[in-house]
C-alpha atoms as a PDB file:
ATOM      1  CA  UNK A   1     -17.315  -9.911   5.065  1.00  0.00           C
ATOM      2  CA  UNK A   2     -16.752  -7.256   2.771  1.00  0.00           C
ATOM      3  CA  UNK A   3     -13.125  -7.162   2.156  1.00  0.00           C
ATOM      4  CA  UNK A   4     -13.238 -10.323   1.144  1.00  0.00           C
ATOM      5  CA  UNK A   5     -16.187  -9.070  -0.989  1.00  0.00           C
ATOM      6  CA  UNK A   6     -14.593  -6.662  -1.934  1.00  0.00           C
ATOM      7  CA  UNK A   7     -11.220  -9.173  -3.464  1.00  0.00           C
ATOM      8  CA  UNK A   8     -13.392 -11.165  -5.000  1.00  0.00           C
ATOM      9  CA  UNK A   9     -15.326  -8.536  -7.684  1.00  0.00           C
ATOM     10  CA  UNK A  10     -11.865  -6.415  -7.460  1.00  0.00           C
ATOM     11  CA  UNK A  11     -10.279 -10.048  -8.949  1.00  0.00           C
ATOM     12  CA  UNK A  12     -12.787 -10.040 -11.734  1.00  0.00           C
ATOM     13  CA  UNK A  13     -12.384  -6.473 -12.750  1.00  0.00           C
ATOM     14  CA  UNK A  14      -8.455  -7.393 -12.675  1.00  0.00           C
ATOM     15  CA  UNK A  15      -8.971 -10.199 -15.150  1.00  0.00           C
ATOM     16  CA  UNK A  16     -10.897  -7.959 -18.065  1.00  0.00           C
ATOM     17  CA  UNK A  17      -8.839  -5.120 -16.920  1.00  0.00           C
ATOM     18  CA  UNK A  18      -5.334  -5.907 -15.365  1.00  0.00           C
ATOM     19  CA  UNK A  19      -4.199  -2.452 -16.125  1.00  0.00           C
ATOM     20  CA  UNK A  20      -6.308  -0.657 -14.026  1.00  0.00           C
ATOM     21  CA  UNK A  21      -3.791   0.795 -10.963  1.00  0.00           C
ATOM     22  CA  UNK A  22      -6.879   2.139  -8.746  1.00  0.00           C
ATOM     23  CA  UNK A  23      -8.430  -1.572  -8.938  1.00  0.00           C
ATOM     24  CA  UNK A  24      -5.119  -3.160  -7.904  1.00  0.00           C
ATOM     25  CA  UNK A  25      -4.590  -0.584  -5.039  1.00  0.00           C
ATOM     26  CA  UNK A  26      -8.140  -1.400  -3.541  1.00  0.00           C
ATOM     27  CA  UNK A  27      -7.582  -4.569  -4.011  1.00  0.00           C
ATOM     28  CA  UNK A  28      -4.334  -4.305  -1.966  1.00  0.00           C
ATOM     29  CA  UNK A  29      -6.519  -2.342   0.672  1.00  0.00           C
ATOM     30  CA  UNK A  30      -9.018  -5.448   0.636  1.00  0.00           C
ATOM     31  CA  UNK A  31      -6.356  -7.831   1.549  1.00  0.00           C
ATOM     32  CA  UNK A  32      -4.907  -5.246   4.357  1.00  0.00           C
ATOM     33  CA  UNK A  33      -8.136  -5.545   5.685  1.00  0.00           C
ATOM     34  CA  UNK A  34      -8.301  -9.057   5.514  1.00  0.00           C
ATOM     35  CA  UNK A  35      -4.735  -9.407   7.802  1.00  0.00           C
ATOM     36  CA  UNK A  36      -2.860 -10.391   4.372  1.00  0.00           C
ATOM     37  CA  UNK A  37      -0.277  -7.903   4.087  1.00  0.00           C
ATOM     38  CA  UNK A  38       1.530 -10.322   1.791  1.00  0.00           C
ATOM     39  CA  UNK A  39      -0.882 -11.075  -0.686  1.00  0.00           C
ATOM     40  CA  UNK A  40      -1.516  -6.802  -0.590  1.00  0.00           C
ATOM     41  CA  UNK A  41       2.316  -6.342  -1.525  1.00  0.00           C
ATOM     42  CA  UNK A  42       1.938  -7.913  -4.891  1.00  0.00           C
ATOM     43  CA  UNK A  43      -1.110  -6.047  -5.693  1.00  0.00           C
ATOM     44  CA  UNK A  44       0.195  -2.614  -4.613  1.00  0.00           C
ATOM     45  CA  UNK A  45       3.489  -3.432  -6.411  1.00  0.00           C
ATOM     46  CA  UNK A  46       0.828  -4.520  -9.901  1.00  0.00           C
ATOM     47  CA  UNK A  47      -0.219  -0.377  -8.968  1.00  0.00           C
ATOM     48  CA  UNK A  48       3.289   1.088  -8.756  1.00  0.00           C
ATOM     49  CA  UNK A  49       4.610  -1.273 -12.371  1.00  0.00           C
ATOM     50  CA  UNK A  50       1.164   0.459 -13.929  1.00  0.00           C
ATOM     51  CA  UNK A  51       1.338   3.752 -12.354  1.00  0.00           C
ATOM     52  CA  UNK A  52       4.913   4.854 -10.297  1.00  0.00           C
ATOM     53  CA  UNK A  53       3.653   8.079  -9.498  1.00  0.00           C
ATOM     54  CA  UNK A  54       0.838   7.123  -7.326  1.00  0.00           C
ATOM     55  CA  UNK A  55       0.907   8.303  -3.918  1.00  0.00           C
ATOM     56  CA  UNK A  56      -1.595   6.453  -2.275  1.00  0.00           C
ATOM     57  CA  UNK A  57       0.168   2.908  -3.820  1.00  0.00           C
ATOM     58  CA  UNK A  58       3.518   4.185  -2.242  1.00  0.00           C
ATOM     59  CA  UNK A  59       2.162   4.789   1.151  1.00  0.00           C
ATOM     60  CA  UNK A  60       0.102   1.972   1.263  1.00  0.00           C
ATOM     61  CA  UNK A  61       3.241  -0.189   0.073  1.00  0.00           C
ATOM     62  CA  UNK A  62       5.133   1.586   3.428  1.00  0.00           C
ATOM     63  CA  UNK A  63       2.074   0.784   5.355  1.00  0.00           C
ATOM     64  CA  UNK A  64       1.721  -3.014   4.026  1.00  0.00           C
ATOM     65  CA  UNK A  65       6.007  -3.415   4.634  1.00  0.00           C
ATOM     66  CA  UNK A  66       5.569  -1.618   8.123  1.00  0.00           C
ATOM     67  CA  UNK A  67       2.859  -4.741   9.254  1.00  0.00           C
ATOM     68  CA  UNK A  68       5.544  -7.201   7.779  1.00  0.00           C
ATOM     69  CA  UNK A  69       8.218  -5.648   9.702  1.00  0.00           C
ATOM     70  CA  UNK A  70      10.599  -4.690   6.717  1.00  0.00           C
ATOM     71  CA  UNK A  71      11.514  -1.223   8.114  1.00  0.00           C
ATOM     72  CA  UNK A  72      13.918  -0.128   5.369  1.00  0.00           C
ATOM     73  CA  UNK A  73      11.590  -0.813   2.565  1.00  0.00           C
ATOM     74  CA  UNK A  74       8.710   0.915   4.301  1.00  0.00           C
ATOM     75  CA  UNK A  75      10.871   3.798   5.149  1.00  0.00           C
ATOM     76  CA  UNK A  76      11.759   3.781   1.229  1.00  0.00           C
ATOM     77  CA  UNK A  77       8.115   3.505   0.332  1.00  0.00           C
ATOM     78  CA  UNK A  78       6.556   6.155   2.604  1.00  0.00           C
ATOM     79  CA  UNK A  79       9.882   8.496   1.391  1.00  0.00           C
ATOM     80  CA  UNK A  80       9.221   8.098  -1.764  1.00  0.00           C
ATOM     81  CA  UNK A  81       4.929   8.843  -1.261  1.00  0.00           C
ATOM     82  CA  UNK A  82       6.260  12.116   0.703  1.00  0.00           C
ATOM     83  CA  UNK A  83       8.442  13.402  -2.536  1.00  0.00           C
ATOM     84  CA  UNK A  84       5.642  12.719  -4.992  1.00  0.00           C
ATOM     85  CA  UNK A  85       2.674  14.851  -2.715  1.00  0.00           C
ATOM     86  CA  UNK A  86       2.179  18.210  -4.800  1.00  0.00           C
ATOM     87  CA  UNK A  87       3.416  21.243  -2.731  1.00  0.00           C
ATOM     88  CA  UNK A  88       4.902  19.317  -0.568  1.00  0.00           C
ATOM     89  CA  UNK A  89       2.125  19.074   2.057  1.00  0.00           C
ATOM     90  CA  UNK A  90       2.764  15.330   2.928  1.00  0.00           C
ATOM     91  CA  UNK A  91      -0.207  13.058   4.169  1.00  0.00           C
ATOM     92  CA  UNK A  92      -0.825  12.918   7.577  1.00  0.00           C
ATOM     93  CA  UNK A  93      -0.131   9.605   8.547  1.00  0.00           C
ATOM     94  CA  UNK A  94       3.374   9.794   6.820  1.00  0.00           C
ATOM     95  CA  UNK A  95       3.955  12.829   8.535  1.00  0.00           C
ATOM     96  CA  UNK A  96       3.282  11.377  11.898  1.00  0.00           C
ATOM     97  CA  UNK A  97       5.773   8.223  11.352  1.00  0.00           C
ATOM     98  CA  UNK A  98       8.579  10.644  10.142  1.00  0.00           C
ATOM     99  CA  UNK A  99       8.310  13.091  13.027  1.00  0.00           C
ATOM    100  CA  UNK A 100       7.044  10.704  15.761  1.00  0.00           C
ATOM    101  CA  UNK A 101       8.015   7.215  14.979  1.00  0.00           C
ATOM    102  CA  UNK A 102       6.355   4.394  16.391  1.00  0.00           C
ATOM    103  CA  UNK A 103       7.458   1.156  17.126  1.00  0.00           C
ATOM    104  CA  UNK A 104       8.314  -1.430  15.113  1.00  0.00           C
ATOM    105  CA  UNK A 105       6.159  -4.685  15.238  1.00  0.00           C
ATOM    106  CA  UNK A 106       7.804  -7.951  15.157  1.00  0.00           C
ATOM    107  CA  UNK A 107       8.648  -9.249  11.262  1.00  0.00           C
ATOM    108  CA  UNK A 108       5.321 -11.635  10.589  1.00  0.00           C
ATOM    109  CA  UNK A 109       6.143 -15.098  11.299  1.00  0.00           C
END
C-alpha cells in the first residue's frame, strides 16, 4: 500500500539526509498509518531532537502515545503542541481532546 510506500522512499531520503525533521515526521505518519505507533515514536522523537519547535511533531507524538495508551506523555505532548501554536489558536483536534476528552484505549499489548 502506500504507507508502506511511502516508509520505504521516506527511509532512503533519511539515509542521505537524516536531518531532515519534515521527512522523519511523514515518516512517523507512514508508520501511524501502517498500525505501528511504536516504530512512529522514534521517528517523531528523530523530528522533535532536529526541530523542538515543531507543532505538528508534538501533536503527532500525543497522537502516536494516545494509540499506545501512555496518557501522561500524550497529555505532555499535545500541551506542549498547544503552547508552541502562534496566537494561540490551538489545532482543532487538540482542542477537542482538552475540552471534550475521549476515552482512553487500552495500553497496546
Amino acid at each position: 500500500g502506500r504507507p508502506a510506500r511511502a516508509e520505504e522512499e521516506l527511509d532512503a531520503v533519511l539515509t542521505r539526509h537524516p536531518d531532515f525533521a519534515d521527512a522523519h515526521l511523514n515518516l512517523a505518519r507512514a508508520r501511524l498509518a501502517q498500525g505501528a505507533p511504536h516504530r512512529a515514536e522514534a521517528a517523531l522523537r528523530a523530528a522533535l531532537a532536529i526541530n523542538p519547535t515543531c507543532v505538528q511533531a508534538h501533536a503527532a507524538l500525543g497522537w502516536c502515545l494516545v494509540a499506545l495508551g501512555r496518557r501522561r506523555e500524550a497529555d505532555a505532548a499535545l500541551g506542549r503542541a498547544l503552547e508552541l501554536v502562534p496566537g494561540g489558536a490551538p489545532p482543532r483536534a487538540q482542542w477537542e481532546l482538552r475540552v471534550h476528552p475521549v476515552p482512553w484505549p487500552a495500553p497496546a499489548g
